[in-house]
PDB file of N, CA and C in Angstrom:
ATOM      1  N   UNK A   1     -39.927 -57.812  33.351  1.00  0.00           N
ATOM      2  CA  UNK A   1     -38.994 -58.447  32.455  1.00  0.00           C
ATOM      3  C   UNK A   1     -39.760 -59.425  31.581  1.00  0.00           C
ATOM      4  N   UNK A   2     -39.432 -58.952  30.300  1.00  0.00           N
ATOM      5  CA  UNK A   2     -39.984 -60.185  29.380  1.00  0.00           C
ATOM      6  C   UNK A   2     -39.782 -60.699  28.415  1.00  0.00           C
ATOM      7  N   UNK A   3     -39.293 -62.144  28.036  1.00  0.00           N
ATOM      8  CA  UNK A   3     -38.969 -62.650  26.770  1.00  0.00           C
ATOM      9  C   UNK A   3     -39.242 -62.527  25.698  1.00  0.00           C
ATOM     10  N   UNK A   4     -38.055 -62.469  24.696  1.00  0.00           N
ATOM     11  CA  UNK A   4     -38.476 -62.649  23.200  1.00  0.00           C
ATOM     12  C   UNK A   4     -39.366 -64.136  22.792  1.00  0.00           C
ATOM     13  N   UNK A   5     -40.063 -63.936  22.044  1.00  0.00           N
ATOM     14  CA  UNK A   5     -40.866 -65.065  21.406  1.00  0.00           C
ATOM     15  C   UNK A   5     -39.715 -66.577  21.234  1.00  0.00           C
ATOM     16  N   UNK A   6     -38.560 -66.028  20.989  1.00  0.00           N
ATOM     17  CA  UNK A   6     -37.617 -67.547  20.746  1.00  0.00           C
ATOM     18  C   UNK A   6     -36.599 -67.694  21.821  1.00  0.00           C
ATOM     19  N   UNK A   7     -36.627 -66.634  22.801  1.00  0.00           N
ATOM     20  CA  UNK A   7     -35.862 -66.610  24.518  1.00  0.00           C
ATOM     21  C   UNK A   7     -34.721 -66.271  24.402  1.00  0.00           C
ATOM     22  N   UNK A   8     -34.544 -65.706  23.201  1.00  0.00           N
ATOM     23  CA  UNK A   8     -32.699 -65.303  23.033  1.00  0.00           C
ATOM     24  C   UNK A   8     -32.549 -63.857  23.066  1.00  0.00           C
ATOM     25  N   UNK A   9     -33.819 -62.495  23.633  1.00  0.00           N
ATOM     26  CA  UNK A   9     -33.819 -61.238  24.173  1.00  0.00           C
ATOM     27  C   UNK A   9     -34.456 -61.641  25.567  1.00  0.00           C
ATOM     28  N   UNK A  10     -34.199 -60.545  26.415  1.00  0.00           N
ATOM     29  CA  UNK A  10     -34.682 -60.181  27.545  1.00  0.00           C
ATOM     30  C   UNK A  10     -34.813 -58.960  27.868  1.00  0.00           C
ATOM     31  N   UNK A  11     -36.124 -58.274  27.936  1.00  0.00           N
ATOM     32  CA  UNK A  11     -36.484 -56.877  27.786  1.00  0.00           C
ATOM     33  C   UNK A  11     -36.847 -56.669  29.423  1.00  0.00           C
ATOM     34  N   UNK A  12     -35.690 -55.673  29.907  1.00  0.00           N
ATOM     35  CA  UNK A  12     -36.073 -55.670  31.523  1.00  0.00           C
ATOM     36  C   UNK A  12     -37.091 -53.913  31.320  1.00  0.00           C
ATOM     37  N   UNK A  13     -36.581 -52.722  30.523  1.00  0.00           N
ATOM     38  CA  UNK A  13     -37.384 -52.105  30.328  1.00  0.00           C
ATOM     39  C   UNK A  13     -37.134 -51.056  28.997  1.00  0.00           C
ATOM     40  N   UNK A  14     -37.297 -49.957  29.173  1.00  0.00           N
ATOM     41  CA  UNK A  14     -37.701 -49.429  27.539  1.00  0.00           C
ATOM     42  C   UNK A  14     -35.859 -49.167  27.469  1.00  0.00           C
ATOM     43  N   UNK A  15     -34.996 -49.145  28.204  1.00  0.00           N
ATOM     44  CA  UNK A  15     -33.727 -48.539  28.641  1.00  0.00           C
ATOM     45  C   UNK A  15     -32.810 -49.753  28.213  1.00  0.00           C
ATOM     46  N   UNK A  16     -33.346 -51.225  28.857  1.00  0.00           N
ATOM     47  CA  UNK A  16     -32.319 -51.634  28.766  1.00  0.00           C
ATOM     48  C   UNK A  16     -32.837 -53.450  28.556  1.00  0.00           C
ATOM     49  N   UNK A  17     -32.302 -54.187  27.463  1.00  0.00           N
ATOM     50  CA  UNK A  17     -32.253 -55.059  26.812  1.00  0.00           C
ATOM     51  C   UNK A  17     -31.537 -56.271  26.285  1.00  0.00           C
ATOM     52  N   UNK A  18     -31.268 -57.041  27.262  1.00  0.00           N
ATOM     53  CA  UNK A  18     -30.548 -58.547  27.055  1.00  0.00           C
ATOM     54  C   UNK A  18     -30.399 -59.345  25.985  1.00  0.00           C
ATOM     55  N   UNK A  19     -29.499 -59.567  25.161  1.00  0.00           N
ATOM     56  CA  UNK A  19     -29.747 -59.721  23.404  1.00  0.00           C
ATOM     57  C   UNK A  19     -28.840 -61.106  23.660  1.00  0.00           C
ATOM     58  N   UNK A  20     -28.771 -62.058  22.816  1.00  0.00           N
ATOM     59  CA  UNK A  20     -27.799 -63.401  22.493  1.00  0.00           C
ATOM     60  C   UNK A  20     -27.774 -64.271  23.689  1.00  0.00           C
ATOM     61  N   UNK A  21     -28.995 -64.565  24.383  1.00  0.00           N
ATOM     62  CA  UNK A  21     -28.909 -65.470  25.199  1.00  0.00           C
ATOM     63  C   UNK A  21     -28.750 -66.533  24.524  1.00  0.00           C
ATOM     64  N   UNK A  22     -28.032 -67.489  25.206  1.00  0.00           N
ATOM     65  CA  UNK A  22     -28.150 -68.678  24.423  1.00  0.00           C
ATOM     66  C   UNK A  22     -28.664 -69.643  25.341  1.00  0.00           C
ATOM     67  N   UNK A  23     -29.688 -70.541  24.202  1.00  0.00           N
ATOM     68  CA  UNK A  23     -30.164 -71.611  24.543  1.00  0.00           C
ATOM     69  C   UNK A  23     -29.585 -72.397  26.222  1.00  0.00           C
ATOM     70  N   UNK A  24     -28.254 -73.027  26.376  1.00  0.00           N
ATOM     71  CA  UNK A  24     -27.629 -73.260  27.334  1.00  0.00           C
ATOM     72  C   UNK A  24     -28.031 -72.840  28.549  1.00  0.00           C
ATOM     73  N   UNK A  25     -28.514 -71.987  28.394  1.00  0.00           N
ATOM     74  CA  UNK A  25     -28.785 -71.328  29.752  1.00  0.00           C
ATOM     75  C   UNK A  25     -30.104 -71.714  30.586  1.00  0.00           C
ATOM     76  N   UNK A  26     -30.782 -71.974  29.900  1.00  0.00           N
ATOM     77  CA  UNK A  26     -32.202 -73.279  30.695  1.00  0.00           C
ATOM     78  C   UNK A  26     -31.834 -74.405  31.033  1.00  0.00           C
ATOM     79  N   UNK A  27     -30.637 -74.753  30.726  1.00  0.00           N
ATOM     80  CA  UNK A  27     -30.046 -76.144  30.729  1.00  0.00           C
ATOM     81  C   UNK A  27     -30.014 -76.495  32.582  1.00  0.00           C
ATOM     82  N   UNK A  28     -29.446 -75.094  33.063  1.00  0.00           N
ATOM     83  CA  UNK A  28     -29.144 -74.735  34.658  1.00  0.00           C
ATOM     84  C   UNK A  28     -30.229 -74.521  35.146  1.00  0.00           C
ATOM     85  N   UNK A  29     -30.671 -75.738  36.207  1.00  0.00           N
ATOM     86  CA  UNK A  29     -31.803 -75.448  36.589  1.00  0.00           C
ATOM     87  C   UNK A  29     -31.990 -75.700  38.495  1.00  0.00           C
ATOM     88  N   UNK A  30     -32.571 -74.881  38.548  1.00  0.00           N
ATOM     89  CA  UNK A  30     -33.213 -74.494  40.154  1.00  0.00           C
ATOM     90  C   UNK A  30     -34.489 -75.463  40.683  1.00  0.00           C
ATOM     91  N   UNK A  31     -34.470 -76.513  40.624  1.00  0.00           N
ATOM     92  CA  UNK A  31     -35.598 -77.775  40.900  1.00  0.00           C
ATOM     93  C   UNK A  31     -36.098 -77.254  39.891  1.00  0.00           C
ATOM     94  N   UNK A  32     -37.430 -76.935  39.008  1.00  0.00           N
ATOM     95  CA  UNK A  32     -38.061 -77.374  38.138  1.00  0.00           C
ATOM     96  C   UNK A  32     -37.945 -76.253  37.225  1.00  0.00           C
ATOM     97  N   UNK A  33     -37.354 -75.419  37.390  1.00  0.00           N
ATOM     98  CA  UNK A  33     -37.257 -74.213  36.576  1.00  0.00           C
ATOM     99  C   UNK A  33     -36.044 -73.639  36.667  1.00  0.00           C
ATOM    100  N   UNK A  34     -35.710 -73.308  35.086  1.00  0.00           N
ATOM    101  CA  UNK A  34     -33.831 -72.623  34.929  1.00  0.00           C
ATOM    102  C   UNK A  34     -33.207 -70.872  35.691  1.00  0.00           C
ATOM    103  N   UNK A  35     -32.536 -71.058  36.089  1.00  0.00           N
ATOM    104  CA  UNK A  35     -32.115 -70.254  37.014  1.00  0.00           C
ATOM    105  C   UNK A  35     -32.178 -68.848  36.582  1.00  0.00           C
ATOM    106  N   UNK A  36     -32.667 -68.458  35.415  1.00  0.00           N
ATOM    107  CA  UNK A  36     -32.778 -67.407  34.852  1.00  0.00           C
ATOM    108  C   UNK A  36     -34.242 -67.166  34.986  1.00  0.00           C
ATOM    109  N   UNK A  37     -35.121 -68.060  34.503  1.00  0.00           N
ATOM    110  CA  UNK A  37     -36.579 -68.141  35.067  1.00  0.00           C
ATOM    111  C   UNK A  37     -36.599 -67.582  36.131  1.00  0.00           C
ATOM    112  N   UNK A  38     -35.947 -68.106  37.397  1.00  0.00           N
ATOM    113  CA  UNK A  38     -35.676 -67.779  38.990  1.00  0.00           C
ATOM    114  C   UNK A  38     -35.842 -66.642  39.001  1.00  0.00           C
ATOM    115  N   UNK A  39     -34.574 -65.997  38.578  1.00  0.00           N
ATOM    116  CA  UNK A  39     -34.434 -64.478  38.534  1.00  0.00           C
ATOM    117  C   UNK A  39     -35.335 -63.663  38.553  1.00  0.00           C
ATOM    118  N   UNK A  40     -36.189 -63.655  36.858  1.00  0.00           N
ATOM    119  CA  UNK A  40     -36.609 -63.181  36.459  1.00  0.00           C
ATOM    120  C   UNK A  40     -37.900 -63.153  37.712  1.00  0.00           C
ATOM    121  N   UNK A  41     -38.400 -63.871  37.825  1.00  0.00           N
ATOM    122  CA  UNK A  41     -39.475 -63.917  38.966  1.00  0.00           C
ATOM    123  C   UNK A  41     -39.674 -63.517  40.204  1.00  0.00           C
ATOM    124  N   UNK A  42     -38.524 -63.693  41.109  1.00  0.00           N
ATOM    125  CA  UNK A  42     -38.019 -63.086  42.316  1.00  0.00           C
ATOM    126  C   UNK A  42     -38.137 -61.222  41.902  1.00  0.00           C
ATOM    127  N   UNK A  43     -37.434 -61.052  40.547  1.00  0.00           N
ATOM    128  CA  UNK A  43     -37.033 -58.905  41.120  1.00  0.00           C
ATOM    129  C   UNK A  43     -37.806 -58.564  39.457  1.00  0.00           C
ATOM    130  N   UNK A  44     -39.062 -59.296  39.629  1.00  0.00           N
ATOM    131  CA  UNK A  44     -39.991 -58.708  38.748  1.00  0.00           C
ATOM    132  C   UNK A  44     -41.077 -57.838  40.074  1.00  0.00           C
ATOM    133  N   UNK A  45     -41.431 -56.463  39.091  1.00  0.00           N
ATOM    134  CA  UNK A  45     -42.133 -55.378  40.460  1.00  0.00           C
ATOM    135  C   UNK A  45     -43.541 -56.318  40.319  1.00  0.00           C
ATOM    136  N   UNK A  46     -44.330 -56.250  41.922  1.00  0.00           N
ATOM    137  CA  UNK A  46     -45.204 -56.934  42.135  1.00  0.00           C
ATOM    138  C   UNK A  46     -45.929 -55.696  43.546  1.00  0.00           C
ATOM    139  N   UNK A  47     -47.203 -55.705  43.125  1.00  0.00           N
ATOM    140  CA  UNK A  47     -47.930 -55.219  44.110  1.00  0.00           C
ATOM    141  C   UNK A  47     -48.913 -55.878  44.679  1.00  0.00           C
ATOM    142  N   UNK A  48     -49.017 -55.871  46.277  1.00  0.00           N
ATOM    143  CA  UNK A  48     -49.702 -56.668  47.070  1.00  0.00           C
ATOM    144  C   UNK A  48     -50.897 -56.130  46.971  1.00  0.00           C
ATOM    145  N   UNK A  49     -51.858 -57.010  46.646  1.00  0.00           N
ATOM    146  CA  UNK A  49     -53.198 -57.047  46.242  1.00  0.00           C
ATOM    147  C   UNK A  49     -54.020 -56.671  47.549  1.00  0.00           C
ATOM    148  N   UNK A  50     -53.806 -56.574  48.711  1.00  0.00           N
ATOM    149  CA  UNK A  50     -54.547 -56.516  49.835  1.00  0.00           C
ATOM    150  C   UNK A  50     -53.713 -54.912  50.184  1.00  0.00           C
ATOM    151  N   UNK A  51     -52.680 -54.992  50.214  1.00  0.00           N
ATOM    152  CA  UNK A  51     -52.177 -53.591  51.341  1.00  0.00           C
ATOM    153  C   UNK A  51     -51.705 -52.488  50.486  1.00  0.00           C
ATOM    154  N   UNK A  52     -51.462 -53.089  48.487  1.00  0.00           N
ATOM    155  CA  UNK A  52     -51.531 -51.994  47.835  1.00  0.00           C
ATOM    156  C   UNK A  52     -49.580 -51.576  47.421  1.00  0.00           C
ATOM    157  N   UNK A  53     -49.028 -52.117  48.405  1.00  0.00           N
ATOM    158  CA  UNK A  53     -47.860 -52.080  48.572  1.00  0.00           C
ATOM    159  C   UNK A  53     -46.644 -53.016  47.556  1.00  0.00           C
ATOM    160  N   UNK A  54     -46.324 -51.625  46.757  1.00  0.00           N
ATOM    161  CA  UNK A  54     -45.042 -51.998  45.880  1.00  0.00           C
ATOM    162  C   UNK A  54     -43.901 -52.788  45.962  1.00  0.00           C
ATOM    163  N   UNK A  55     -44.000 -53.532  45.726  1.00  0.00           N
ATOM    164  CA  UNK A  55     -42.098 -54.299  45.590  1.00  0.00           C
ATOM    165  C   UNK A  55     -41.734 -54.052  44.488  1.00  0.00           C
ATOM    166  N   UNK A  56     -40.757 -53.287  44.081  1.00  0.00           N
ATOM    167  CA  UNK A  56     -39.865 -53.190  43.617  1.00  0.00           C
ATOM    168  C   UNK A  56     -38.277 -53.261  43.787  1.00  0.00           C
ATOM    169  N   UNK A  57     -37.861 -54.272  43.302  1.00  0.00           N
ATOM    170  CA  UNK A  57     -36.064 -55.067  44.349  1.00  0.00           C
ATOM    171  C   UNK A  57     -35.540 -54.266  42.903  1.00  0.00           C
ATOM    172  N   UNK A  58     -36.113 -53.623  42.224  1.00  0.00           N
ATOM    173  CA  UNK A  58     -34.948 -52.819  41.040  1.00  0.00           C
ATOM    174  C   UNK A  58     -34.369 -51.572  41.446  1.00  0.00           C
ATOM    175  N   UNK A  59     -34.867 -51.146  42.676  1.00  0.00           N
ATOM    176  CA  UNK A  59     -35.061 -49.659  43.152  1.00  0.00           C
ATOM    177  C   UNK A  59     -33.911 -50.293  44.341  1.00  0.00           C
ATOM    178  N   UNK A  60     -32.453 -50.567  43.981  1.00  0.00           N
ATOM    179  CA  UNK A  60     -31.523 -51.159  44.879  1.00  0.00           C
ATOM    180  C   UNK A  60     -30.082 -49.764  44.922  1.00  0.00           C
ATOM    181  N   UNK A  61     -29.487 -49.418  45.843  1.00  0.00           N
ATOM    182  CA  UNK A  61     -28.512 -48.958  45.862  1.00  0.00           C
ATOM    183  C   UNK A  61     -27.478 -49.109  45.008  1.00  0.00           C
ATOM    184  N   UNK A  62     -27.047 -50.072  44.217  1.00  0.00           N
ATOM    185  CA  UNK A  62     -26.207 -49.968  43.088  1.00  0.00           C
ATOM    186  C   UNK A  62     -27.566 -50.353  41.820  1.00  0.00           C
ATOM    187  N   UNK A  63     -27.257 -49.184  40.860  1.00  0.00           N
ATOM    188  CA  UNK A  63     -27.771 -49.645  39.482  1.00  0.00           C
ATOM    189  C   UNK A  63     -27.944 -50.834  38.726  1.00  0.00           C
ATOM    190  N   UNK A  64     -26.451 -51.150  38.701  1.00  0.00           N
ATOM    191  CA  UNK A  64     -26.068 -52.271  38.099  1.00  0.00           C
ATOM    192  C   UNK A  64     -26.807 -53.844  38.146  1.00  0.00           C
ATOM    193  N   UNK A  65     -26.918 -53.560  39.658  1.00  0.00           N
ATOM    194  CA  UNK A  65     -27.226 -55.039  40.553  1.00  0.00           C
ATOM    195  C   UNK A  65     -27.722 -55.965  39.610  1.00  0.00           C
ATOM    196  N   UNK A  66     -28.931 -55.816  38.517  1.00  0.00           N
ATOM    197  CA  UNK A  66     -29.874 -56.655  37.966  1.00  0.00           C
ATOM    198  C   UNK A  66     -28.538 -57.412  36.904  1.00  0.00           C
ATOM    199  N   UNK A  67     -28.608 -56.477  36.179  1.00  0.00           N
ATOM    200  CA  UNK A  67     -27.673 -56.554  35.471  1.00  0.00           C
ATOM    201  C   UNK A  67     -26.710 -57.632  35.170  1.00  0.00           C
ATOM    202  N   UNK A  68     -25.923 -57.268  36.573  1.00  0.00           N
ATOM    203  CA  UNK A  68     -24.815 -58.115  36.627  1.00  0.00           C
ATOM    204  C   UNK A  68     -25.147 -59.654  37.177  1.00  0.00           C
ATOM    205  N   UNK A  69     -26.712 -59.941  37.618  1.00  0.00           N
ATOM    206  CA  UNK A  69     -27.145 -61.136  38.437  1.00  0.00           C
ATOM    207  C   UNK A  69     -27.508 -61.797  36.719  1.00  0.00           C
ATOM    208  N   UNK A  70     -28.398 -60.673  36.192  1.00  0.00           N
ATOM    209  CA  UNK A  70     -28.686 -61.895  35.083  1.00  0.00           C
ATOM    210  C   UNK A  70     -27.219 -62.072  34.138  1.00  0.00           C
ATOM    211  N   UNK A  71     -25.992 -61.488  33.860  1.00  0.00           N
ATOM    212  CA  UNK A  71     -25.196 -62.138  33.335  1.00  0.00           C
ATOM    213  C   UNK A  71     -24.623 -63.612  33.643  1.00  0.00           C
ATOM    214  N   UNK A  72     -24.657 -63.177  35.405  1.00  0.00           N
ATOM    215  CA  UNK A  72     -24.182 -64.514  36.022  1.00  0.00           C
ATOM    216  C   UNK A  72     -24.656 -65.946  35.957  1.00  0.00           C
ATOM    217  N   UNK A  73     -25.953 -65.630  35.831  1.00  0.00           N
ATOM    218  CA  UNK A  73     -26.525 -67.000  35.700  1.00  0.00           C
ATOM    219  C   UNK A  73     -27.180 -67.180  34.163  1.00  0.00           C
ATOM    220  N   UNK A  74     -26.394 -66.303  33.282  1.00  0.00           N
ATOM    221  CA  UNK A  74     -26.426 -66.112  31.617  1.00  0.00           C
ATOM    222  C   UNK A  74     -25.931 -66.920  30.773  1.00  0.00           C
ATOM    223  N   UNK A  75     -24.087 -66.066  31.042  1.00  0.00           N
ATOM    224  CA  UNK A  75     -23.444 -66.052  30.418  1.00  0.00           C
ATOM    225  C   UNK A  75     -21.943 -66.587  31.085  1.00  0.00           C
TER     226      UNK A  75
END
């Protein structure tokens, strides 16, 4: 997942694209960083450098899931 240059897109991948964030939304913050930051960091794919092993939390039983987490703490 990655921001537009002025933080008002959010490009999770070539499919699908978060448009009119507004500013407000950094305002909500998780100790030192806004709850969307959070997000984004937690169910970004990450592979363990020692065992090689994928995380991917996008690969979840409902589609939607991402989706509907970053509206919540959006919009």
């Amino acid at each position: 997942m990655l921001f537009s240059e002025d933080k008002t897109q959010l490009k999770d991948n070539d499919f699908l694209t978060f448009t009119g964030i507004p500013p407000e939304v950094f305002e909500y913050r998780l100790g030192n960083r806004s709850a969307l930051d959070w997000v984004i960091a937690q169910y970004c794919v990450k592979t363990d450098k020692r065992s090689g092993i994928i995380n991917d939390p996008n690969h979840l039983d409902n589609e939607q899931y991402i989706a509907r987490l970053i509206k919540s703490v959006s919009f």
